[in-house]
PDB file of N, CA and C in Angstrom:
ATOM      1  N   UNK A   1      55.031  14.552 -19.111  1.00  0.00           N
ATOM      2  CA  UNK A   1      53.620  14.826 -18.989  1.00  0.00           C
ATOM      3  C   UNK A   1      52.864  14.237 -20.170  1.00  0.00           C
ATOM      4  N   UNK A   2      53.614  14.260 -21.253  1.00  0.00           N
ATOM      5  CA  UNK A   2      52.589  13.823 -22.448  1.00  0.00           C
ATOM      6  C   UNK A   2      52.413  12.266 -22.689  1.00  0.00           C
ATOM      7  N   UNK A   3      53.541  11.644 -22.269  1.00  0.00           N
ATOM      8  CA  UNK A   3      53.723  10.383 -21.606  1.00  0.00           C
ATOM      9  C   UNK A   3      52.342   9.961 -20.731  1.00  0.00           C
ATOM     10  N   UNK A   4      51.777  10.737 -19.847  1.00  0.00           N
ATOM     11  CA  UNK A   4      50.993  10.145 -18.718  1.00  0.00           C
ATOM     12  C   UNK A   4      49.748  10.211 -19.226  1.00  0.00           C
ATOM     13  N   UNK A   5      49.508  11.778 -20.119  1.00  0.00           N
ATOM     14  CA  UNK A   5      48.584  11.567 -20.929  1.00  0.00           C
ATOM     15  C   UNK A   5      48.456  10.521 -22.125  1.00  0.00           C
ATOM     16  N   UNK A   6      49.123  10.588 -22.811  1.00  0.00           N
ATOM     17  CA  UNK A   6      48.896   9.314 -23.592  1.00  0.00           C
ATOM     18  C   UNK A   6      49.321   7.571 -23.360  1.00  0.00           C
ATOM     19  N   UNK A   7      49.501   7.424 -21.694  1.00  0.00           N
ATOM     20  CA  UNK A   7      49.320   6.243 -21.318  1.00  0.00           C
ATOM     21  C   UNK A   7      47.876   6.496 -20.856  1.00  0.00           C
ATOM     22  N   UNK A   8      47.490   7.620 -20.226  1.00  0.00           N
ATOM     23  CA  UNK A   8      46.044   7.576 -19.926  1.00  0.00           C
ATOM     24  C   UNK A   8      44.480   7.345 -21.053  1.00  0.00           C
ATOM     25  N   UNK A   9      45.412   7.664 -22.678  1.00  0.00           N
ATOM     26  CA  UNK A   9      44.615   7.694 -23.359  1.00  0.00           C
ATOM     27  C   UNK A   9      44.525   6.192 -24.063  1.00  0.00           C
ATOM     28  N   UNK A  10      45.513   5.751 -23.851  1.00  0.00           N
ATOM     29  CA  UNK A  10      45.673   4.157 -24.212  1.00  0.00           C
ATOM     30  C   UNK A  10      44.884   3.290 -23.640  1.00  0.00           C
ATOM     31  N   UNK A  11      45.027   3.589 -22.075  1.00  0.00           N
ATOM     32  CA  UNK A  11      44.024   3.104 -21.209  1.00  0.00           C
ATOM     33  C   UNK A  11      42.589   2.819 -21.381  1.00  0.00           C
ATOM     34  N   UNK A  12      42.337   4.239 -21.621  1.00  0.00           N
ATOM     35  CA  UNK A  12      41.045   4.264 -22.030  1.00  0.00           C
ATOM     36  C   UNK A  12      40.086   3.939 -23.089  1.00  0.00           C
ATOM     37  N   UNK A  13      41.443   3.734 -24.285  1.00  0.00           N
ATOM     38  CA  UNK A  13      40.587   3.569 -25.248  1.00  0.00           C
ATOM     39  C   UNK A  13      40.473   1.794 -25.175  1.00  0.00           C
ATOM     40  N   UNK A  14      41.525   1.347 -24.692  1.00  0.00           N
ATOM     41  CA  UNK A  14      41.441  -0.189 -24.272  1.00  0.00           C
ATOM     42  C   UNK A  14      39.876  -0.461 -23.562  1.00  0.00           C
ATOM     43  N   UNK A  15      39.736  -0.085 -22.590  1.00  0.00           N
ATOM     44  CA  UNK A  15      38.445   0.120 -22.139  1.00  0.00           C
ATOM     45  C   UNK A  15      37.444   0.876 -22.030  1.00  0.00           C
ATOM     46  N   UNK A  16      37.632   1.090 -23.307  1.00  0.00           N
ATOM     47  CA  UNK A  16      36.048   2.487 -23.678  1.00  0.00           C
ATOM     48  C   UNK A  16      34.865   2.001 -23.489  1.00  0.00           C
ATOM     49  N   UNK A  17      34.460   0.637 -23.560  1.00  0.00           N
ATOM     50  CA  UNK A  17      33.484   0.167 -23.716  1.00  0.00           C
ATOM     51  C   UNK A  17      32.581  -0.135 -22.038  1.00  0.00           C
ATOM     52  N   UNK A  18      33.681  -0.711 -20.969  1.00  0.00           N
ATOM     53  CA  UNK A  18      33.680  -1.100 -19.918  1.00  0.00           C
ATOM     54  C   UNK A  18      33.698   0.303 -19.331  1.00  0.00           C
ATOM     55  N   UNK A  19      34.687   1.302 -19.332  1.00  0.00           N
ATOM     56  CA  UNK A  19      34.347   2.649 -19.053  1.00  0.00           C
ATOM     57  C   UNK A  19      32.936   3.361 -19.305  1.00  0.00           C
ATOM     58  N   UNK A  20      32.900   3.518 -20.181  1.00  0.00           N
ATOM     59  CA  UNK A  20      31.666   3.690 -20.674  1.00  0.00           C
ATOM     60  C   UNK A  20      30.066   3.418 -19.957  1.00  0.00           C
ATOM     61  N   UNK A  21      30.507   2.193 -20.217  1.00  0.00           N
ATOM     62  CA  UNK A  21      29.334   1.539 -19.323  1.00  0.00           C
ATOM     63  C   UNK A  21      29.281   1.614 -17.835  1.00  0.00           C
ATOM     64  N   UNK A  22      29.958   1.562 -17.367  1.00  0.00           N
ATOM     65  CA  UNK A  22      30.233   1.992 -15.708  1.00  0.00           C
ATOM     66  C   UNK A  22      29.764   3.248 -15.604  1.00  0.00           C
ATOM     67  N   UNK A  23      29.895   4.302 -16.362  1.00  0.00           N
ATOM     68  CA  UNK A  23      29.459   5.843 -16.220  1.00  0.00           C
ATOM     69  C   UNK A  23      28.103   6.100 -16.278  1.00  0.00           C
ATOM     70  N   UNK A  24      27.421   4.835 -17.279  1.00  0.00           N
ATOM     71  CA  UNK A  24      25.937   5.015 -17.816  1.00  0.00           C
ATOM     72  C   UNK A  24      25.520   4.490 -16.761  1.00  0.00           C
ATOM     73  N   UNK A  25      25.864   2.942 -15.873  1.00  0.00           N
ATOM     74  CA  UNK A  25      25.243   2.806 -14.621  1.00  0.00           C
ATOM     75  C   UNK A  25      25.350   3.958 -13.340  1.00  0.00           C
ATOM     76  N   UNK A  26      26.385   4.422 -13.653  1.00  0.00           N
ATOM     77  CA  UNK A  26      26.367   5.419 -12.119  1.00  0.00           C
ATOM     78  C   UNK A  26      25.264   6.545 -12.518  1.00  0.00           C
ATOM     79  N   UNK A  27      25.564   6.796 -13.338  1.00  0.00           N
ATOM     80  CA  UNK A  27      24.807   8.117 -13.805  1.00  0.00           C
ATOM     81  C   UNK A  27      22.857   7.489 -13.602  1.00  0.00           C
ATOM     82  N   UNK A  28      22.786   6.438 -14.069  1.00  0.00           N
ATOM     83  CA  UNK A  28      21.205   6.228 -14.362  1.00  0.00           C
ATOM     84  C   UNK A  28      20.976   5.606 -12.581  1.00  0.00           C
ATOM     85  N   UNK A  29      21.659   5.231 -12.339  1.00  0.00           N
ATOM     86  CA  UNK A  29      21.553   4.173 -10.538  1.00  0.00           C
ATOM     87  C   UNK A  29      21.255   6.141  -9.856  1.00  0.00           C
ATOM     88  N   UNK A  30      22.222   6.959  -9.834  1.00  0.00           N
ATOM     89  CA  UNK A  30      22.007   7.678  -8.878  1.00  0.00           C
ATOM     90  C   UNK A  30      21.540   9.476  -9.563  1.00  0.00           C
ATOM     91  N   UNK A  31      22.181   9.698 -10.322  1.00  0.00           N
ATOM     92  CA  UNK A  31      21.936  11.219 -10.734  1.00  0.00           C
ATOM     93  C   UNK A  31      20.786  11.421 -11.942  1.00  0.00           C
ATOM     94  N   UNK A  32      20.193  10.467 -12.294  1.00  0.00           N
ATOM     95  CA  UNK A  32      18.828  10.757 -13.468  1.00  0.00           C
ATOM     96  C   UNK A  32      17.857  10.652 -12.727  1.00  0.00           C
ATOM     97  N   UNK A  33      16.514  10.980 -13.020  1.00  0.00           N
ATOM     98  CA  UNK A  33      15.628  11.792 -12.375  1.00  0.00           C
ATOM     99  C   UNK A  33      14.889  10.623 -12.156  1.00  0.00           C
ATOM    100  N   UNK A  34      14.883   9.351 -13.017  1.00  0.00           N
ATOM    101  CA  UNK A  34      14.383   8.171 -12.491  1.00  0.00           C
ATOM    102  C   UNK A  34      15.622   7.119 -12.241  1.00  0.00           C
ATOM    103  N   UNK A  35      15.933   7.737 -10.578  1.00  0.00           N
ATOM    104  CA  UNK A  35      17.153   6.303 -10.558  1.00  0.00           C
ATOM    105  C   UNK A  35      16.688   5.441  -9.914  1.00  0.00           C
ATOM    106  N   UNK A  36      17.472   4.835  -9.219  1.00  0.00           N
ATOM    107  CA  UNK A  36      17.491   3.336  -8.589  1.00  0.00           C
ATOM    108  C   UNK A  36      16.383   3.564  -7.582  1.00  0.00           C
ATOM    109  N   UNK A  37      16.541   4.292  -6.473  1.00  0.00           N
ATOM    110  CA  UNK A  37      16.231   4.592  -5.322  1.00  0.00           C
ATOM    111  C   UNK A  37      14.724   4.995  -5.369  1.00  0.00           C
ATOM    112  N   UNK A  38      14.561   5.877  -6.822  1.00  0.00           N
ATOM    113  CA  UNK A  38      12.969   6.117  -6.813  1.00  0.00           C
ATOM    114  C   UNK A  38      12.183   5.165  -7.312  1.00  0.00           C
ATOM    115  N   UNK A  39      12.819   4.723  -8.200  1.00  0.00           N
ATOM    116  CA  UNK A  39      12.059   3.767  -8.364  1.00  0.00           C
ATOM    117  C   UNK A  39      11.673   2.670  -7.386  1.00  0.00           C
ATOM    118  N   UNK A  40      12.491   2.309  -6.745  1.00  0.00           N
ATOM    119  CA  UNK A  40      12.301   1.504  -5.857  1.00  0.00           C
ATOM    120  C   UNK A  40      10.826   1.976  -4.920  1.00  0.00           C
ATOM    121  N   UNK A  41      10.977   3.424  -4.467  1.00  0.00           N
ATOM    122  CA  UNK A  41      10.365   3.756  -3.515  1.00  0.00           C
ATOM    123  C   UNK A  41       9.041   4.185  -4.432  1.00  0.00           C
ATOM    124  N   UNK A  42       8.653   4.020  -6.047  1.00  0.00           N
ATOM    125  CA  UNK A  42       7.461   4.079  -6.408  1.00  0.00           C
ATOM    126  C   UNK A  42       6.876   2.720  -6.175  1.00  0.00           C
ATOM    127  N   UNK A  43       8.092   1.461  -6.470  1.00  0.00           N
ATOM    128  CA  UNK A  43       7.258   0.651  -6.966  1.00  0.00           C
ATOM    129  C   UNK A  43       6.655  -0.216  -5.009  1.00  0.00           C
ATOM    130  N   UNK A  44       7.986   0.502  -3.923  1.00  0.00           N
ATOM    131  CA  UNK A  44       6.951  -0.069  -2.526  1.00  0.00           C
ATOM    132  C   UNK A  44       5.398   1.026  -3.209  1.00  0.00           C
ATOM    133  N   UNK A  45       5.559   2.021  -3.465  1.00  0.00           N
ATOM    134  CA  UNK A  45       4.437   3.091  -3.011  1.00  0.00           C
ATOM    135  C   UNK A  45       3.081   1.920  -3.476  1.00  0.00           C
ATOM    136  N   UNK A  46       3.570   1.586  -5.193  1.00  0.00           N
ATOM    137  CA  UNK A  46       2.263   0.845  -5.868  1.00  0.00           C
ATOM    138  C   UNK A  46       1.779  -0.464  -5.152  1.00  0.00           C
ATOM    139  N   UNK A  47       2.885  -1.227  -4.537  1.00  0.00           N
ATOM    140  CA  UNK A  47       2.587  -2.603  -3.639  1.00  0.00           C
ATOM    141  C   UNK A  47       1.460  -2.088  -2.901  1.00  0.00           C
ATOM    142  N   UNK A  48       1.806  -0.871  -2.121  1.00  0.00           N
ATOM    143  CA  UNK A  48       0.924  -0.778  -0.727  1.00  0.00           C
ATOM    144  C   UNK A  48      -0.664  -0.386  -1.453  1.00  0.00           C
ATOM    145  N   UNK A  49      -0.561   0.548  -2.472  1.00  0.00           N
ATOM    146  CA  UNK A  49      -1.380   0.785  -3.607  1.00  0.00           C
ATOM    147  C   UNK A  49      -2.514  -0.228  -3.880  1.00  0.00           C
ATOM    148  N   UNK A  50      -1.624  -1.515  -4.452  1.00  0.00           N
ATOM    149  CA  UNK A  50      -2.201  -2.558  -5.184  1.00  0.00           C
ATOM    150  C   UNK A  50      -3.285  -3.266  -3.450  1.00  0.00           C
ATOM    151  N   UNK A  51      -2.260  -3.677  -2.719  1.00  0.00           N
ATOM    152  CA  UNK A  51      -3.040  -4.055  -1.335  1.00  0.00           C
ATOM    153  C   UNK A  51      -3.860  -3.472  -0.925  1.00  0.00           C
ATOM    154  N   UNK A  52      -4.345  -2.011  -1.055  1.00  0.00           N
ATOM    155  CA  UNK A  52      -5.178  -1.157  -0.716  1.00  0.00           C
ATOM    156  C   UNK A  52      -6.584  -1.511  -1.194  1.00  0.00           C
ATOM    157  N   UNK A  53      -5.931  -1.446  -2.803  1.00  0.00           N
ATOM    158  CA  UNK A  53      -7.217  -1.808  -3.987  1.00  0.00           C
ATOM    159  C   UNK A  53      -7.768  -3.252  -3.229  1.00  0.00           C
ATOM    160  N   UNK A  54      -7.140  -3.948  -3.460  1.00  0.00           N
ATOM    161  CA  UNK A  54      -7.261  -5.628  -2.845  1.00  0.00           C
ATOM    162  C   UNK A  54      -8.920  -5.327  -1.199  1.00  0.00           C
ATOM    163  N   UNK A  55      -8.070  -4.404  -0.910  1.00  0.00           N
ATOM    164  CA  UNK A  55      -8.842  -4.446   0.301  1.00  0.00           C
ATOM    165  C   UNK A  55     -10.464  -3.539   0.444  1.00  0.00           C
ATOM    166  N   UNK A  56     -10.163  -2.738  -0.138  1.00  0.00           N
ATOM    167  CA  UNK A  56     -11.568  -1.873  -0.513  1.00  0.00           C
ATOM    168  C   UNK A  56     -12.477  -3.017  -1.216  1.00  0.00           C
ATOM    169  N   UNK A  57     -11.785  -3.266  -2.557  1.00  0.00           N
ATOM    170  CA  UNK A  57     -12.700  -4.436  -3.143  1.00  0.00           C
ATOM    171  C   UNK A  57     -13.358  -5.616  -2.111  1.00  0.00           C
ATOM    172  N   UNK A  58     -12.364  -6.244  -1.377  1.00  0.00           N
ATOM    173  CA  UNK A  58     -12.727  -6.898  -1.092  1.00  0.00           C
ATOM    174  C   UNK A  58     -14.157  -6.522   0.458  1.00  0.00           C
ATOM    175  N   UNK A  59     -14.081  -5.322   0.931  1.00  0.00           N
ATOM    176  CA  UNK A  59     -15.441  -4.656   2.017  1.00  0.00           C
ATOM    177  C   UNK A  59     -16.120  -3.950   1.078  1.00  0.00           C
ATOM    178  N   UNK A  60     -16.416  -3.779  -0.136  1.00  0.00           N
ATOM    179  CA  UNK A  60     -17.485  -3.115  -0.729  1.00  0.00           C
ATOM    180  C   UNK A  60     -17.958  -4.776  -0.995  1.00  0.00           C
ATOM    181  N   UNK A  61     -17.165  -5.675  -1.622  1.00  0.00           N
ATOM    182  CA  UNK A  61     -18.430  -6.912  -1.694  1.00  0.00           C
ATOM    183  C   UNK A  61     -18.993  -7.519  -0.463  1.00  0.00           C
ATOM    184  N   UNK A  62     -18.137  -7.314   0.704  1.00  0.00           N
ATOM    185  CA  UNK A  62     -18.698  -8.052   2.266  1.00  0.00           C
ATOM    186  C   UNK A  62     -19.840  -6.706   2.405  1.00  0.00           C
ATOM    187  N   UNK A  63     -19.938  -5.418   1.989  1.00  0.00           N
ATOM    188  CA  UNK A  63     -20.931  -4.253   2.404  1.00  0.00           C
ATOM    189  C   UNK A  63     -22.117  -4.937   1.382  1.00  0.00           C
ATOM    190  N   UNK A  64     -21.882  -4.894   0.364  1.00  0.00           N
ATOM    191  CA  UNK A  64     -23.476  -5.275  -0.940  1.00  0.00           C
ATOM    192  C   UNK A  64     -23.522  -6.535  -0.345  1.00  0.00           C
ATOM    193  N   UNK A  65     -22.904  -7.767   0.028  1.00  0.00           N
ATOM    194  CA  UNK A  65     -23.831  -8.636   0.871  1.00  0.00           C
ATOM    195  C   UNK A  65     -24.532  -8.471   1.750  1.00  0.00           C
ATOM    196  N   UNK A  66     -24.081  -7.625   2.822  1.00  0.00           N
ATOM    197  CA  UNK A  66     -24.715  -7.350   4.166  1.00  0.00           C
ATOM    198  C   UNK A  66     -25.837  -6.598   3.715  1.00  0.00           C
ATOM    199  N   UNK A  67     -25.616  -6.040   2.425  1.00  0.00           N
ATOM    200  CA  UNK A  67     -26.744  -4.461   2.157  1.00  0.00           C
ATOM    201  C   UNK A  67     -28.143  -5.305   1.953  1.00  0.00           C
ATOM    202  N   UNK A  68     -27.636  -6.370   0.679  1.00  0.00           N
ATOM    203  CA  UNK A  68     -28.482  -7.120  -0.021  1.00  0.00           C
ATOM    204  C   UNK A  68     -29.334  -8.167   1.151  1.00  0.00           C
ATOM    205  N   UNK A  69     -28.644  -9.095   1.652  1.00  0.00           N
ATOM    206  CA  UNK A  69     -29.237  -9.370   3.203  1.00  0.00           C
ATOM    207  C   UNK A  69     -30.453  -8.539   3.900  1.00  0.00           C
ATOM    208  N   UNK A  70     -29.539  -7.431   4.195  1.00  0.00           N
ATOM    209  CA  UNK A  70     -30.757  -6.591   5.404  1.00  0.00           C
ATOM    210  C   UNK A  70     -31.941  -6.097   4.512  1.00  0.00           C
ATOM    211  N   UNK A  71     -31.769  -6.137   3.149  1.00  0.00           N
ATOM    212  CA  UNK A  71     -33.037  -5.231   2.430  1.00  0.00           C
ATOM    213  C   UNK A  71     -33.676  -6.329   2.082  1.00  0.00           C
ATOM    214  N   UNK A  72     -33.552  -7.758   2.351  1.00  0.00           N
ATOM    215  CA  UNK A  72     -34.266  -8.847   2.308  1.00  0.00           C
ATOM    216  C   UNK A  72     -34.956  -9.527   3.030  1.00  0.00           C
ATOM    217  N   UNK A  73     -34.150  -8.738   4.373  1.00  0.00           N
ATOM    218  CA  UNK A  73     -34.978  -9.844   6.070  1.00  0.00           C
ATOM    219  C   UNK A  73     -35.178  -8.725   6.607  1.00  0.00           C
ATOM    220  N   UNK A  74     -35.902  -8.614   6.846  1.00  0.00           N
ATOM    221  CA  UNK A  74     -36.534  -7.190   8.253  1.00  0.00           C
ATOM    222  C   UNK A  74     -36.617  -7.798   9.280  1.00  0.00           C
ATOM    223  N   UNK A  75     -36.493  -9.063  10.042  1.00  0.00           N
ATOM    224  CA  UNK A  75     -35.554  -9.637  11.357  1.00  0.00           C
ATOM    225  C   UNK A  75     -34.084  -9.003  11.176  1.00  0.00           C
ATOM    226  N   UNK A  76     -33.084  -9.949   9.704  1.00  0.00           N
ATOM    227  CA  UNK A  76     -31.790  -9.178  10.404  1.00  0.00           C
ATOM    228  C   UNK A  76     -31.769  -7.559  10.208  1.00  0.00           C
ATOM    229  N   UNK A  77     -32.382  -6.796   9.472  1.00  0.00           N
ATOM    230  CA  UNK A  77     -32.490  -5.607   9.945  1.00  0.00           C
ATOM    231  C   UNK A  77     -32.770  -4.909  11.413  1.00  0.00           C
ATOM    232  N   UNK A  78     -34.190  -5.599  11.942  1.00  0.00           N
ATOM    233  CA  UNK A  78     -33.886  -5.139  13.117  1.00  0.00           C
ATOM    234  C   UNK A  78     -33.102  -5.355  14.208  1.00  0.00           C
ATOM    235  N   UNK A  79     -32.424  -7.015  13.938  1.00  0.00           N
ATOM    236  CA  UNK A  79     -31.488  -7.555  14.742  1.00  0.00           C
ATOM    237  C   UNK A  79     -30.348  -6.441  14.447  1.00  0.00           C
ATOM    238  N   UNK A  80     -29.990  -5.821  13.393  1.00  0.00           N
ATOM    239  CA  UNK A  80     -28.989  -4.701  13.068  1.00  0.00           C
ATOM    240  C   UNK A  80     -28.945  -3.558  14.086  1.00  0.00           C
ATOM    241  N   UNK A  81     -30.366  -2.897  13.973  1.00  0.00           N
ATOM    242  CA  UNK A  81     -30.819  -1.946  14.794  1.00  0.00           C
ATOM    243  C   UNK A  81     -30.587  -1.700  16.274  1.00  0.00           C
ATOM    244  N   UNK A  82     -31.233  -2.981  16.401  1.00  0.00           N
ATOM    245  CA  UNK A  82     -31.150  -3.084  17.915  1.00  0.00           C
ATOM    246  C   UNK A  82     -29.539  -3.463  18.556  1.00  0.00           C
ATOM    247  N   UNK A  83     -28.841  -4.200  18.172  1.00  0.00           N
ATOM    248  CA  UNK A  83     -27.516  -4.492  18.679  1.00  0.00           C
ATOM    249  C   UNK A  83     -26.249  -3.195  18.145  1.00  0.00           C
ATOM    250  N   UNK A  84     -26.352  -2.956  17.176  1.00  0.00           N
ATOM    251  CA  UNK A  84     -25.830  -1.737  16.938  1.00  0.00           C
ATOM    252  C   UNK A  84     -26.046  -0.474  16.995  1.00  0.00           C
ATOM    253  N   UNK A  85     -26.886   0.482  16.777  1.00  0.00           N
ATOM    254  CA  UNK A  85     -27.475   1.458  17.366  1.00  0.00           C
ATOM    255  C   UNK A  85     -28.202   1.491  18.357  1.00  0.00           C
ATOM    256  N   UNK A  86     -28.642   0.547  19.370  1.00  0.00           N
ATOM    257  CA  UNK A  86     -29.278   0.146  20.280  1.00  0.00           C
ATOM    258  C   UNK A  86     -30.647   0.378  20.244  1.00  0.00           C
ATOM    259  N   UNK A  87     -31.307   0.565  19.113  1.00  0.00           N
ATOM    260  CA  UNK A  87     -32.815   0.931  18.736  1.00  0.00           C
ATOM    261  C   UNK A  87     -34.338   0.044  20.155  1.00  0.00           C
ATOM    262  N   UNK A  88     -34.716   0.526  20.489  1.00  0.00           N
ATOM    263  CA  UNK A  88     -35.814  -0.401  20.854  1.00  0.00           C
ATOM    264  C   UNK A  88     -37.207   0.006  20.565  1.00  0.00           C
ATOM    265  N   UNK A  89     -38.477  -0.757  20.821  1.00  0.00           N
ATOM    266  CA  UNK A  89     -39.900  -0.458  20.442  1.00  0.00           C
ATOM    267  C   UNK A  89     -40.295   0.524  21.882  1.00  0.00           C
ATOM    268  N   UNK A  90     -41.246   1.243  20.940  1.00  0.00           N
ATOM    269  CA  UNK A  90     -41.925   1.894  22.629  1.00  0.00           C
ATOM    270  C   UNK A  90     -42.062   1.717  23.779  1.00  0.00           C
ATOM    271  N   UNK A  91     -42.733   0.379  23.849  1.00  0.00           N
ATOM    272  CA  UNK A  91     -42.759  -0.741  24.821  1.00  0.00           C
ATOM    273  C   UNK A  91     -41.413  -1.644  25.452  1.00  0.00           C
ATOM    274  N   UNK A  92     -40.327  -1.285  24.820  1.00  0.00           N
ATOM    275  CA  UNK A  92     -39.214  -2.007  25.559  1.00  0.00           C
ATOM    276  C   UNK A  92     -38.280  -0.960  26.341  1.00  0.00           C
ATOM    277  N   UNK A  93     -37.548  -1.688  26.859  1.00  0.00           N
ATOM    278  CA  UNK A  93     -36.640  -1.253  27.914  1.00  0.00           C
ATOM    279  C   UNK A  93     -35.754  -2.022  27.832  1.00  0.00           C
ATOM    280  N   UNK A  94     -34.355  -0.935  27.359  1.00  0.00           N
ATOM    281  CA  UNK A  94     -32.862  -1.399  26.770  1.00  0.00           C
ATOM    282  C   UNK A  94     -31.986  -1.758  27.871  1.00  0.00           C
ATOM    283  N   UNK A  95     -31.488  -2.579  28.890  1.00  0.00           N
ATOM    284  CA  UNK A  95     -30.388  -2.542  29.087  1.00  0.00           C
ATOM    285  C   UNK A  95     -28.674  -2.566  28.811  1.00  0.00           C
ATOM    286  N   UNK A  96     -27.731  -1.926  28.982  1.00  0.00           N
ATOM    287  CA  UNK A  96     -26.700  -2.248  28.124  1.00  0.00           C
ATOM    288  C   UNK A  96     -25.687  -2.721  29.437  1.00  0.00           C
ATOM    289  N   UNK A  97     -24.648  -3.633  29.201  1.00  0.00           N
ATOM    290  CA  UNK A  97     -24.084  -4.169  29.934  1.00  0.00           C
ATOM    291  C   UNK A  97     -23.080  -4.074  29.631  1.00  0.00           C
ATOM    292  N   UNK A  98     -21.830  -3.644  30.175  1.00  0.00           N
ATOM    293  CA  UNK A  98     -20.490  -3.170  30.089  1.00  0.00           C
ATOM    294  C   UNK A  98     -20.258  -4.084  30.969  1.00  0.00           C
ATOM    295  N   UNK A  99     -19.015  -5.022  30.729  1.00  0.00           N
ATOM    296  CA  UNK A  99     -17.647  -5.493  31.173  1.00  0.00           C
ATOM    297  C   UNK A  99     -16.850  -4.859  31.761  1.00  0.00           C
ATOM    298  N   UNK A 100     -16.098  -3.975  32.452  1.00  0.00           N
ATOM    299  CA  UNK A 100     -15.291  -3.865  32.562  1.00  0.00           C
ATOM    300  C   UNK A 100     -14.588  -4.329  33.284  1.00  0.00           C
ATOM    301  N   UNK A 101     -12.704  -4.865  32.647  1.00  0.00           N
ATOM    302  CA  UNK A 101     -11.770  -5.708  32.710  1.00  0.00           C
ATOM    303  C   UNK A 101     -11.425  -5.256  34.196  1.00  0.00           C
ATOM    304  N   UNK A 102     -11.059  -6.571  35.413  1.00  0.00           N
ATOM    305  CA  UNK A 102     -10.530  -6.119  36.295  1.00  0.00           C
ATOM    306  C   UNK A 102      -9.250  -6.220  36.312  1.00  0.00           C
ATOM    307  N   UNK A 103      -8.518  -5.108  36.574  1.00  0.00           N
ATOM    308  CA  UNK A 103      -6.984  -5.442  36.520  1.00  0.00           C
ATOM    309  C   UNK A 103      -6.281  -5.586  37.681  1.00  0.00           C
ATOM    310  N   UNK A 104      -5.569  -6.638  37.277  1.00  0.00           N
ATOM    311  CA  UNK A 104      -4.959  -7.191  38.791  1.00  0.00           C
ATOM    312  C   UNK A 104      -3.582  -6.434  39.155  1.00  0.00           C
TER     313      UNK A 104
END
């Protein structure tokens, strides 16, 4: 028995270093509180994050154009009005015209 132990301790101390290090990857890859896996799944979280940002930015500047536009032309304002809320003058009469798809 003391034989197996101290071939086991020979072993090890031969490769304490390589041991060692194998334990610090398993341990940090799966059982520490920031391993492999979360991280991973923060850094999809921040991608979708970052694309998000990307995209707001980019319809708040297409909104302050359109804003800046309509508070400049009172045609495309009312062209706004009328095609989107369907606004008309006293004197007019709106028709609206629906498509609907025939399916074969």
């Amino acid at each position: 028995m003391k034989e197996k132990v101290g071939r086991f301790v020979s072993i090890f101390w031969k490769f304490k270093y390589v041991i060692t290090t194998a334990a610090f990857l398993v341990w940090m890859g799966f059982f520490d509180r920031q391993n492999y896996f979360y991280r991973a799944k923060l850094d999809r979280e921040m991608e979708t994050l970052v694309q998000d940002t990307l995209f707001y930015h980019n319809e708040i500047s297409e909104n302050t154009r359109r804003l800046n536009e309509l508070n400049g032309d009172r045609a495309a304002l009312e062209k706004l009005g009328r095609e989107k809320y369907l606004m008309k003058k006293d004197d007019e009469d709106v028709f609206v015209i629906v498509n609907e798809g025939v399916n074969k």
